[in-house]
C-alpha atoms as a PDB file:
ATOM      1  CA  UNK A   1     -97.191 -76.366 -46.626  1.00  0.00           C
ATOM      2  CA  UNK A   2     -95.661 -75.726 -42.982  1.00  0.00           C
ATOM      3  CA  UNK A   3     -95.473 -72.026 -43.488  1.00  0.00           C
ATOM      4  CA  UNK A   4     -99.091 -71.646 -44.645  1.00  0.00           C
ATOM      5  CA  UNK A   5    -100.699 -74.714 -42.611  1.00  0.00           C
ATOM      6  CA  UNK A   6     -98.602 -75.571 -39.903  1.00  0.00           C
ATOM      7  CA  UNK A   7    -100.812 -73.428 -37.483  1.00  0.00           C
ATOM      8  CA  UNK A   8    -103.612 -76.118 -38.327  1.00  0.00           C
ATOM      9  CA  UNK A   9    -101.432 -78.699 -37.554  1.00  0.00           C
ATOM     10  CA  UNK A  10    -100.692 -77.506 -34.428  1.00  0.00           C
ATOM     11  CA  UNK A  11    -103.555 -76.625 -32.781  1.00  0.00           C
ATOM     12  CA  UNK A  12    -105.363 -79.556 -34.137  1.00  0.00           C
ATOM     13  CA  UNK A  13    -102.832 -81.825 -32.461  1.00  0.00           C
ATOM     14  CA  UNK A  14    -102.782 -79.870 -29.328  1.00  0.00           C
ATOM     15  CA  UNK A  15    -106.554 -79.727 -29.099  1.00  0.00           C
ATOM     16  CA  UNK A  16    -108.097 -82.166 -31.276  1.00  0.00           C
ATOM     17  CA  UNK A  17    -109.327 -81.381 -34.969  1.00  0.00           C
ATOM     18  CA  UNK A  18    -113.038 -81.965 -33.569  1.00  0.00           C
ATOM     19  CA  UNK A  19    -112.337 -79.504 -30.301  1.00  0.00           C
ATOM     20  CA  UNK A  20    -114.407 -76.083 -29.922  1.00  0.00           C
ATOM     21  CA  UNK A  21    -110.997 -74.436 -30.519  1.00  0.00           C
ATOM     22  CA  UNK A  22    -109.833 -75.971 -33.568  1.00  0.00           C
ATOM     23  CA  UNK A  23    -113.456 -75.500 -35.103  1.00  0.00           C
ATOM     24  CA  UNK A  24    -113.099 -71.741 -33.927  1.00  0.00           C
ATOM     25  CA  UNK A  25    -109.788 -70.930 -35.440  1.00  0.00           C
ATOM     26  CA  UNK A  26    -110.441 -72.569 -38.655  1.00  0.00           C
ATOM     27  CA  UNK A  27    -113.655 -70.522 -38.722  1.00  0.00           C
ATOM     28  CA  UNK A  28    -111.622 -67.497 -38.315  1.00  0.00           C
ATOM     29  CA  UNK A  29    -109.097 -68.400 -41.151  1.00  0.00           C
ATOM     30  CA  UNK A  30    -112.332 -68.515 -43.710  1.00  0.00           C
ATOM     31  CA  UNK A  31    -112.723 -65.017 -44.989  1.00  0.00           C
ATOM     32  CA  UNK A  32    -109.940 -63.624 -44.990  1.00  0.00           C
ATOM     33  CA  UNK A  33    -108.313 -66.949 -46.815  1.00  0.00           C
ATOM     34  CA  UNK A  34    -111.412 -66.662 -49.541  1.00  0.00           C
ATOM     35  CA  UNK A  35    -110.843 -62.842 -50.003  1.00  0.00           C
ATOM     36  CA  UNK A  36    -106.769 -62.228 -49.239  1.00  0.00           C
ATOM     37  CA  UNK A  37    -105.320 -65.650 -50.384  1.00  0.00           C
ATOM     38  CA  UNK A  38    -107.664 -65.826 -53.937  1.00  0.00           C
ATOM     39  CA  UNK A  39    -106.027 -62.333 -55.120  1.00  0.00           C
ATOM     40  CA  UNK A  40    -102.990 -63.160 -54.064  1.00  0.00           C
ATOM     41  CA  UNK A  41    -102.369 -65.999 -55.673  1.00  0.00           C
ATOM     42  CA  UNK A  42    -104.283 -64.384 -58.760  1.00  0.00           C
ATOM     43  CA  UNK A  43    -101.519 -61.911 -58.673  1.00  0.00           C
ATOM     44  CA  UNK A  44     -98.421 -64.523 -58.487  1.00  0.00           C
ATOM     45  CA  UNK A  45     -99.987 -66.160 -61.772  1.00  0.00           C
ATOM     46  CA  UNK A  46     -99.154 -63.232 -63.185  1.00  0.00           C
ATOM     47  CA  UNK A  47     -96.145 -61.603 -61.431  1.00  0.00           C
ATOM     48  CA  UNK A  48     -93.465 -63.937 -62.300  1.00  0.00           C
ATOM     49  CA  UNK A  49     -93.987 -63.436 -66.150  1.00  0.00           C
ATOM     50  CA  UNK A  50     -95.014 -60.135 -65.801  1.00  0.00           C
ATOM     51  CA  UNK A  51     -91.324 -59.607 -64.038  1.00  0.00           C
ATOM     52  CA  UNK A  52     -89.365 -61.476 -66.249  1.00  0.00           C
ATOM     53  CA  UNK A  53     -90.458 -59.367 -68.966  1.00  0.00           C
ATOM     54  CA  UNK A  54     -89.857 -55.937 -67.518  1.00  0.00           C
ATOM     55  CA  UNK A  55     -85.991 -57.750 -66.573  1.00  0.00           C
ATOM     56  CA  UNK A  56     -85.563 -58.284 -70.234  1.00  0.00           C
ATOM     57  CA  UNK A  57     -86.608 -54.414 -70.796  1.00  0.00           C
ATOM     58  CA  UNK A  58     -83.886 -53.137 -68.487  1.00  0.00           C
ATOM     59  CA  UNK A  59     -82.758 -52.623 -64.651  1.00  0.00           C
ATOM     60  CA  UNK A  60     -84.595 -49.756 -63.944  1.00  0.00           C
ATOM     61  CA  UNK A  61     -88.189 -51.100 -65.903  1.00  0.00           C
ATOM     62  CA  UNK A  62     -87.737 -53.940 -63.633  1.00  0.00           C
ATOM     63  CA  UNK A  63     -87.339 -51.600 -60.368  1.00  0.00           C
ATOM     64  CA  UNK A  64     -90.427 -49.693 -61.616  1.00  0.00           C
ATOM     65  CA  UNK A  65     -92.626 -53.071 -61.997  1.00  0.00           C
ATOM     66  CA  UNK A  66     -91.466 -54.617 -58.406  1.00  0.00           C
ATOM     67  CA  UNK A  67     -92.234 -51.440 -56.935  1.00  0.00           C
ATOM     68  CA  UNK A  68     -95.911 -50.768 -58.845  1.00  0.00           C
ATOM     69  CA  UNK A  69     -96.364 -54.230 -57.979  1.00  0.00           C
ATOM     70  CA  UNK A  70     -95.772 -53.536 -54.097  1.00  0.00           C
ATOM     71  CA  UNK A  71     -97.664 -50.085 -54.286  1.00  0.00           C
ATOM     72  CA  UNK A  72    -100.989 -51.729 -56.104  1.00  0.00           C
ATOM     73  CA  UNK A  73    -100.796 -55.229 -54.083  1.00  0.00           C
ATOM     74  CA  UNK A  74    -100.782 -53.317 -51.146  1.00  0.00           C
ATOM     75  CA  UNK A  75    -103.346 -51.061 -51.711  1.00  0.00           C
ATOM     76  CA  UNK A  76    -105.417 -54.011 -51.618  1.00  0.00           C
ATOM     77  CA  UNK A  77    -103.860 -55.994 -48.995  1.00  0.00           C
ATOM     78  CA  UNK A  78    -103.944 -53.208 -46.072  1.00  0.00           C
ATOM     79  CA  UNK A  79    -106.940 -51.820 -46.291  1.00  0.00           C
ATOM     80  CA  UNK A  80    -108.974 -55.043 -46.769  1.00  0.00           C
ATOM     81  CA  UNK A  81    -107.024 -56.573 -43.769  1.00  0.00           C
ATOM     82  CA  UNK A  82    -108.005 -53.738 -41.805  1.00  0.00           C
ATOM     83  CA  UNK A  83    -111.659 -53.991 -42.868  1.00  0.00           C
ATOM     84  CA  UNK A  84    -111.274 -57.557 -42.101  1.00  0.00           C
ATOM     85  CA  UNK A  85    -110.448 -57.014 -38.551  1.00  0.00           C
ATOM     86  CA  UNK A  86    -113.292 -54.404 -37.977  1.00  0.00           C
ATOM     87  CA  UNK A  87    -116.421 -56.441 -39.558  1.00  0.00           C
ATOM     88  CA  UNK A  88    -115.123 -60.177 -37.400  1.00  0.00           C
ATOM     89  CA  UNK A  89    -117.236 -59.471 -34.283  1.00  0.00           C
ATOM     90  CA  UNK A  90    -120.405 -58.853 -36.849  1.00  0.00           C
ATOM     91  CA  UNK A  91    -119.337 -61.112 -39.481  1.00  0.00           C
ATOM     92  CA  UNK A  92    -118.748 -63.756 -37.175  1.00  0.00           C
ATOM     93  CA  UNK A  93    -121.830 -63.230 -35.786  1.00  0.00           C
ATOM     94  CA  UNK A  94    -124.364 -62.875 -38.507  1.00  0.00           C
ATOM     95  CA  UNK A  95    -122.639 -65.944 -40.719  1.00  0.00           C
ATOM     96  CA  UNK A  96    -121.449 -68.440 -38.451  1.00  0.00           C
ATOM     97  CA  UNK A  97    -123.611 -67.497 -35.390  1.00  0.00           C
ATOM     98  CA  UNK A  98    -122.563 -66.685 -31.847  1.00  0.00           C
ATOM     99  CA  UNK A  99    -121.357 -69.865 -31.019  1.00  0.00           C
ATOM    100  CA  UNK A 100    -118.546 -68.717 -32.761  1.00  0.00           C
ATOM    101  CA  UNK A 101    -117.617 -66.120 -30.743  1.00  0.00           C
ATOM    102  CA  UNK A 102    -114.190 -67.450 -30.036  1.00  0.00           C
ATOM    103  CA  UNK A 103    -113.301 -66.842 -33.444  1.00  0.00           C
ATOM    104  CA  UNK A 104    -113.826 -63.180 -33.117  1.00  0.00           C
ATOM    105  CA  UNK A 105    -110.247 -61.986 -31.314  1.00  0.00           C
ATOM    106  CA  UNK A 106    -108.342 -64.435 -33.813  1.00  0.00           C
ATOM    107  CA  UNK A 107    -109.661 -63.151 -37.190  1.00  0.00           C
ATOM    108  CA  UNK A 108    -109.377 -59.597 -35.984  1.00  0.00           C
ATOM    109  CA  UNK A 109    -105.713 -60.364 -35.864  1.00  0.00           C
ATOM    110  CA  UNK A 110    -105.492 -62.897 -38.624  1.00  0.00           C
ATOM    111  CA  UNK A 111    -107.199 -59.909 -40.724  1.00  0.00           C
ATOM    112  CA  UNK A 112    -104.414 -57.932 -40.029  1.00  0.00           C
ATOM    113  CA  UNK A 113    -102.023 -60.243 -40.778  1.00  0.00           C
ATOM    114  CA  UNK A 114    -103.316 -61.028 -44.537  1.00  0.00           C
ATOM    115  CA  UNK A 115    -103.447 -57.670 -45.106  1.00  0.00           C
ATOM    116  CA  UNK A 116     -99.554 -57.739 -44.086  1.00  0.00           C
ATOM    117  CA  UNK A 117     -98.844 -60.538 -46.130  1.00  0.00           C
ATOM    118  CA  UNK A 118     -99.051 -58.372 -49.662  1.00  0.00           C
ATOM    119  CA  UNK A 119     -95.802 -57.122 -48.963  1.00  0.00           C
ATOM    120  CA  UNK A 120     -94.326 -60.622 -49.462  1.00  0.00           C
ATOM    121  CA  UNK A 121     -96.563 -61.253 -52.228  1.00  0.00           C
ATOM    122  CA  UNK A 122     -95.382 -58.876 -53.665  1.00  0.00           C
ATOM    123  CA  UNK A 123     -92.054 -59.283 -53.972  1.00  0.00           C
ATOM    124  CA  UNK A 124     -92.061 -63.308 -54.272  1.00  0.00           C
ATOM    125  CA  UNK A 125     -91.962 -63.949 -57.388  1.00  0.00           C
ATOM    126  CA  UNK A 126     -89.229 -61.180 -58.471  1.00  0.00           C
ATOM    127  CA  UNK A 127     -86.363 -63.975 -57.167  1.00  0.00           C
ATOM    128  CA  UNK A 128     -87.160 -66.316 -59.807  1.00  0.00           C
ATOM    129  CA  UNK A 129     -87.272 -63.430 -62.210  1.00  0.00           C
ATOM    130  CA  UNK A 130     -84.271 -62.361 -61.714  1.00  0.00           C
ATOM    131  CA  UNK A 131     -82.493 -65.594 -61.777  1.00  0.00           C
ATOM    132  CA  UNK A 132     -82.185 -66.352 -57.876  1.00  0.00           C
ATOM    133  CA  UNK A 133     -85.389 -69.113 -57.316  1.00  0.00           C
ATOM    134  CA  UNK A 134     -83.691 -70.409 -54.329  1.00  0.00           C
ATOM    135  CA  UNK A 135     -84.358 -67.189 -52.025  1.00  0.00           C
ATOM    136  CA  UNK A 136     -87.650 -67.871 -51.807  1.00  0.00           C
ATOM    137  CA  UNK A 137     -86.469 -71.518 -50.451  1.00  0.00           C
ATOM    138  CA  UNK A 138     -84.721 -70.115 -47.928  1.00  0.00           C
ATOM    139  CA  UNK A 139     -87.069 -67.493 -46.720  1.00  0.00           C
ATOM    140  CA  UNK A 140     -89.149 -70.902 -45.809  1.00  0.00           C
ATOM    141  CA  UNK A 141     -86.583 -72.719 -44.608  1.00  0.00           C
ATOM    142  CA  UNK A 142     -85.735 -70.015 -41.958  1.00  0.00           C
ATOM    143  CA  UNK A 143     -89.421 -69.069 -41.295  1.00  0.00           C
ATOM    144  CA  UNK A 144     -91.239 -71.792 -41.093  1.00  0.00           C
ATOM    145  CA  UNK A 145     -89.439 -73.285 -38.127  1.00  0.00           C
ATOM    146  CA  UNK A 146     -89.973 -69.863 -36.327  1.00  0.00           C
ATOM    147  CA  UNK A 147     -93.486 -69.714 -37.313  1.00  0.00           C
ATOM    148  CA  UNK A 148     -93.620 -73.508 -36.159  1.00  0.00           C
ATOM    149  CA  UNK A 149     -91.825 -72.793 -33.087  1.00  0.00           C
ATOM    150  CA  UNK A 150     -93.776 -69.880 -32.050  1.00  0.00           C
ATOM    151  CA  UNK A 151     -97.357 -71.835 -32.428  1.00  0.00           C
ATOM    152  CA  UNK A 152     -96.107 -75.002 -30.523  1.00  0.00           C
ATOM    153  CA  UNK A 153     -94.662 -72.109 -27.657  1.00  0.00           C
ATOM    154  CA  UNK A 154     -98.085 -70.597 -27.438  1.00  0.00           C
ATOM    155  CA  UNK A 155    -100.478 -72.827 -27.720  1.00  0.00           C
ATOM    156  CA  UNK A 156    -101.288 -73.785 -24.606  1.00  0.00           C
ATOM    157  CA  UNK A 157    -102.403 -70.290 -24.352  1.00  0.00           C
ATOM    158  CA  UNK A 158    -105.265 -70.949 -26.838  1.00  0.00           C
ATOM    159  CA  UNK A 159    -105.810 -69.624 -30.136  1.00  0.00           C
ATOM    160  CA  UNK A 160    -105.781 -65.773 -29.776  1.00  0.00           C
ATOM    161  CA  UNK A 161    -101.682 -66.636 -28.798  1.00  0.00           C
ATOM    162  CA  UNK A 162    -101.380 -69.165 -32.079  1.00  0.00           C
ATOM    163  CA  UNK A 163    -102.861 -65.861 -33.899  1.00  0.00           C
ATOM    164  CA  UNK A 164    -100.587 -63.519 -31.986  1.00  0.00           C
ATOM    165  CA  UNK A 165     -97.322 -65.364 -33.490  1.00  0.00           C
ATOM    166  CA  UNK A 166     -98.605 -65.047 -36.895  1.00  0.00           C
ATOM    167  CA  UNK A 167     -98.338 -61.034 -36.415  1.00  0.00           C
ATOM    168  CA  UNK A 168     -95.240 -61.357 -34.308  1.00  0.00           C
ATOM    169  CA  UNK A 169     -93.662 -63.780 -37.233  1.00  0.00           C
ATOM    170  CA  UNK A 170     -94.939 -61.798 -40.463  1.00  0.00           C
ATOM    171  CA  UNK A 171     -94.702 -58.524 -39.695  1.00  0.00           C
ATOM    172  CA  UNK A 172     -90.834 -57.993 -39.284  1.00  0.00           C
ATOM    173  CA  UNK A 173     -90.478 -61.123 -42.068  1.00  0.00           C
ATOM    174  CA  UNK A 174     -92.357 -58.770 -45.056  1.00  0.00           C
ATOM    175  CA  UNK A 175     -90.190 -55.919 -43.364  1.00  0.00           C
ATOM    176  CA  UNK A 176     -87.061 -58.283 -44.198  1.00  0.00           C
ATOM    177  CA  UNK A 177     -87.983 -59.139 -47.595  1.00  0.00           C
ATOM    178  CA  UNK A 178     -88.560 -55.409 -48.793  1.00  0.00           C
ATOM    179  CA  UNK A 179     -85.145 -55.041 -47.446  1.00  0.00           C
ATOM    180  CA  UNK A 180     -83.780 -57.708 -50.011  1.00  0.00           C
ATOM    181  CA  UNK A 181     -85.775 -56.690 -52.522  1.00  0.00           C
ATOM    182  CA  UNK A 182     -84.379 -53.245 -52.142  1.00  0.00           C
ATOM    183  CA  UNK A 183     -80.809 -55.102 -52.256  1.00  0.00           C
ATOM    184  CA  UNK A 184     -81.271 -57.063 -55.153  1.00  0.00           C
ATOM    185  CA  UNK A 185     -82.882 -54.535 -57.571  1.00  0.00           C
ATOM    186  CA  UNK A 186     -81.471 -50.831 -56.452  1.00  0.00           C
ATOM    187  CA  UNK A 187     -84.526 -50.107 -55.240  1.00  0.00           C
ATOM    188  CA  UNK A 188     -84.291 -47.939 -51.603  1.00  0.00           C
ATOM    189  CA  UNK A 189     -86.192 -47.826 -48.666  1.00  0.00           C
ATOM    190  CA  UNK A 190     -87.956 -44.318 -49.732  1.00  0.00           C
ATOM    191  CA  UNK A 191     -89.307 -45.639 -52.922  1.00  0.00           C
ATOM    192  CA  UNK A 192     -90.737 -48.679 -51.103  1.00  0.00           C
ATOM    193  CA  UNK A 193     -92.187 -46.592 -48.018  1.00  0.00           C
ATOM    194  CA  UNK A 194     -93.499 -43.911 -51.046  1.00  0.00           C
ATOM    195  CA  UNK A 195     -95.193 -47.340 -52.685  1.00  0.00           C
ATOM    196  CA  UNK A 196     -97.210 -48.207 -49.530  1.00  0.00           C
ATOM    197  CA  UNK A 197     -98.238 -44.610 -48.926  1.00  0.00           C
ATOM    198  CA  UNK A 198    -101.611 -45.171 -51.077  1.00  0.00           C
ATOM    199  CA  UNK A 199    -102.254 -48.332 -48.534  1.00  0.00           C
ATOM    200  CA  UNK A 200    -101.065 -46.044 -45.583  1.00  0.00           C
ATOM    201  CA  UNK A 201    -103.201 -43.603 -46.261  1.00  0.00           C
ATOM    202  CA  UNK A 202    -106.467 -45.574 -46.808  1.00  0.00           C
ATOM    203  CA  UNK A 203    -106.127 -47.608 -43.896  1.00  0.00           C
ATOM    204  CA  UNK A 204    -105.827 -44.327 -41.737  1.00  0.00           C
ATOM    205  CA  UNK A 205    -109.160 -43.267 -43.467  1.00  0.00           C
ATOM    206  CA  UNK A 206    -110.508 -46.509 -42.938  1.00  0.00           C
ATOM    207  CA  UNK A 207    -109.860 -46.836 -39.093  1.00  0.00           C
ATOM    208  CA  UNK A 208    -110.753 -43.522 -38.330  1.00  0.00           C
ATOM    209  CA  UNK A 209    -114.256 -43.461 -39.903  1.00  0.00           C
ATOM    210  CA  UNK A 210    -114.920 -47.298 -39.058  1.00  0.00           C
ATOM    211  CA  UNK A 211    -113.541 -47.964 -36.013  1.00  0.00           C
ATOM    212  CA  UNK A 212    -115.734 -45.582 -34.115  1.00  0.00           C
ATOM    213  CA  UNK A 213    -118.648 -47.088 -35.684  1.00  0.00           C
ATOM    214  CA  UNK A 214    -117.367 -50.863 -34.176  1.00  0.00           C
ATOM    215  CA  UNK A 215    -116.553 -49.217 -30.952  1.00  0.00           C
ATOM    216  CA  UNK A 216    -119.710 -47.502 -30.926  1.00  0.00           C
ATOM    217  CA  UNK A 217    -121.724 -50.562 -31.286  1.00  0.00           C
ATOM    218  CA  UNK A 218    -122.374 -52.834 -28.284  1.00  0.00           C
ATOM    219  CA  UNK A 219    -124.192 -55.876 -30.205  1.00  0.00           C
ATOM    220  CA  UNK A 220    -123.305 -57.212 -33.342  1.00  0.00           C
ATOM    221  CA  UNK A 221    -125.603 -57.993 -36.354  1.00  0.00           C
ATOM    222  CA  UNK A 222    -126.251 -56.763 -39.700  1.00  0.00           C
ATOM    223  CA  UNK A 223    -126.981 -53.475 -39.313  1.00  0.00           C
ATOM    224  CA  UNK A 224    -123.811 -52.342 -37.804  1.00  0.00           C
ATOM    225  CA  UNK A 225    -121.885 -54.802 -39.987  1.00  0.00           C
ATOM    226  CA  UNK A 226    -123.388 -52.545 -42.916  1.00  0.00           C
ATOM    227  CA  UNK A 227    -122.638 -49.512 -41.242  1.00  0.00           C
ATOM    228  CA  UNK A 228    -119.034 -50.498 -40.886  1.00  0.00           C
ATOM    229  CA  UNK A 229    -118.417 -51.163 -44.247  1.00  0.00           C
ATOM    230  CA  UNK A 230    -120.117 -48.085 -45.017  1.00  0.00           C
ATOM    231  CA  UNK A 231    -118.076 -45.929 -42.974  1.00  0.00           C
ATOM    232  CA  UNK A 232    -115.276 -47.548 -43.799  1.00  0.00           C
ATOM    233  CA  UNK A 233    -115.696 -47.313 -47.668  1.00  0.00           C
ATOM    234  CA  UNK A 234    -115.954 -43.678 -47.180  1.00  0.00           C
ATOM    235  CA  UNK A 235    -112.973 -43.376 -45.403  1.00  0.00           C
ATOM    236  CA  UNK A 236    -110.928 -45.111 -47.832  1.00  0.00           C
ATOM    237  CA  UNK A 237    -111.962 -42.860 -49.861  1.00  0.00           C
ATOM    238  CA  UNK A 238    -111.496 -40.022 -47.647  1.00  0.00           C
ATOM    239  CA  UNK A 239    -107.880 -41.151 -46.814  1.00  0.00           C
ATOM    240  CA  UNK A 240    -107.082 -40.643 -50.366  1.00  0.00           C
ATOM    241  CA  UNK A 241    -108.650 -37.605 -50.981  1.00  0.00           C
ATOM    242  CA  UNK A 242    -106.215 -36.211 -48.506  1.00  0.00           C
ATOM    243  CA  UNK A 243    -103.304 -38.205 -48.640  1.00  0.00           C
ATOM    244  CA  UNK A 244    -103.007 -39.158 -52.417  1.00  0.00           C
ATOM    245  CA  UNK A 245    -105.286 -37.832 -54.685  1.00  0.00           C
ATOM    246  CA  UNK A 246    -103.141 -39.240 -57.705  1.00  0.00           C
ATOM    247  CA  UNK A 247    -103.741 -42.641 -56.762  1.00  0.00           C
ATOM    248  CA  UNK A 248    -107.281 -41.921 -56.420  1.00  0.00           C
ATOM    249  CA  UNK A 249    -108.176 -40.478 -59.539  1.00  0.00           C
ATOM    250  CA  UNK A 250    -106.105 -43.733 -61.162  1.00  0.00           C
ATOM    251  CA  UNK A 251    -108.589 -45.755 -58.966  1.00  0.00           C
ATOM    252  CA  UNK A 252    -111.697 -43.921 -60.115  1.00  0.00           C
ATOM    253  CA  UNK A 253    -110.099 -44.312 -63.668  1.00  0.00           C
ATOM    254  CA  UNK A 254    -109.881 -48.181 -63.805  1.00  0.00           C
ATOM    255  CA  UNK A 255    -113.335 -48.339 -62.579  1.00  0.00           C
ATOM    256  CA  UNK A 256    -114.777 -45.994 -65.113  1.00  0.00           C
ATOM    257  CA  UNK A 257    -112.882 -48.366 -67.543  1.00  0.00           C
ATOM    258  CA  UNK A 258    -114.485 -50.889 -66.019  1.00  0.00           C
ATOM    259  CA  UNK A 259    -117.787 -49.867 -66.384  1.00  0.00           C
ATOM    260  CA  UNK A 260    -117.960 -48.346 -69.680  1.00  0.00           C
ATOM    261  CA  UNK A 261    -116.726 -52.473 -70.770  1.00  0.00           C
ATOM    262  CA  UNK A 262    -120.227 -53.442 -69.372  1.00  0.00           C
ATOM    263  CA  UNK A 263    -122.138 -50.922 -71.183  1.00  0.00           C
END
């Protein structure tokens, strides 16, 4: 509960949980929480059986599952943090209303950040699938006194620091826990880096298509929070077109799937 709410704790100490600040970066926590955190956890209802099953199969099914499971959480996670972080200014604006505004600079971050966070996702529930539940325990006990540390460091700062720890924090932490993974289940660096080239590559599409459009736009609103999402849609889809036209035909696949159950 520290390592995923001890950033509320703090600033709502430090400022009061009825402040302007404390209202902002709880504002800023609220769609990418509803979006990022509901799949995620989704996804650990179903990774840790999912995992112990492909162990039982063999060594190398269980390599192949851990890394899918990095390659398709990711390819998710990235490019939706990324779209997070380009729609906050408008989003902000259009739901919450411009009193808001302070929440803008920390969910562009925070959007960034839950995007990140896949990688650990990912890989979180393979411990306790492979017979070593008490990793995941001390991944927490380690991080959440850094985490902890780092907000009560910053916070006098304001919020846009508190948010600045959570990249600071997460970032080289998923880094870390790919490199266990990798440890644990044979798996090497190349295989994981080839896994997150589908996310790579869409968020490149993403930013270049949709960050011009945010850049380009001097007031927010809906009509160039649409056009955002718009451009950014079509670079996702561009990205993959030209980075990894394998995933994207698997993509269009499932979808067609999809559909035709509808029908």
């Amino acid at each position: 509960m520290l390592w995923l709410n001890g950033d509320y704790l703090v600033v709502s100490r430090h400022f009061g949980s009825k402040s302007r600040e404390f209202s902002s970066y709880f504002t800023a926590f609220r769609l990418p929480e509803l979006i990022l955190g509901s799949v995620y956890n989704l996804f650990s209802s179903v990774a840790f059986p999912t995992f112990s099953k492909a162990r039982d199969m063999g060594a190398e099914k269980l390599r192949d599952s851990s890394l899918k499971a990095l390659r398709m959480l990711c390819l998710f996670g990235f490019p939706v943090g990324a779209a997070l972080s380009l729609i906050a200014r408008d989003f902000i604006t259009v739901w919450f209303g411009g009193s808001f505004s302070d929440a803008i600079r920390p969910m562009e971050l925070l959007g960034a950040v839950g995007g990140f966070a896949a990688i650990g996702f990912a890989s979180g529930d393979v411990y306790a699938a492979i017979g070593k539940p008490r990793l995941g325990l001390y991944f927490t006990l380690v991080g959440a006194p850094i985490l902890i540390g780092g907000f009560l460091a910053v916070v006098d700062h304001g919020i846009v620091a508190v948010a600045v720890v959570h990249m600071a924090v997460i970032v080289p932490y998923s880094l870390f826990r790919i490199e266990v993974a990798n440890r644990l289940l044979g798996t090497t660096w190349r295989q994981s880096l080839s896994a997150l080239r589908p996310a790579a590559v869409t968020v490149a599409g993403i930013v270049a298509l949709a960050l011009p459009v945010r850049l380009g736009t001097t007031h927010a609103g809906i009509v160039p929070l649409v056009a955002i999402v718009a451009a950014g849609v079509a670079g996702a889809v561009g990205g993959l077109a030209l980075g990894d036209r394998a995933t994207l035909r698997q993509l269009a696949g499932l979808g067609s799937g999809a559909v035709a159950r509808f029908r």
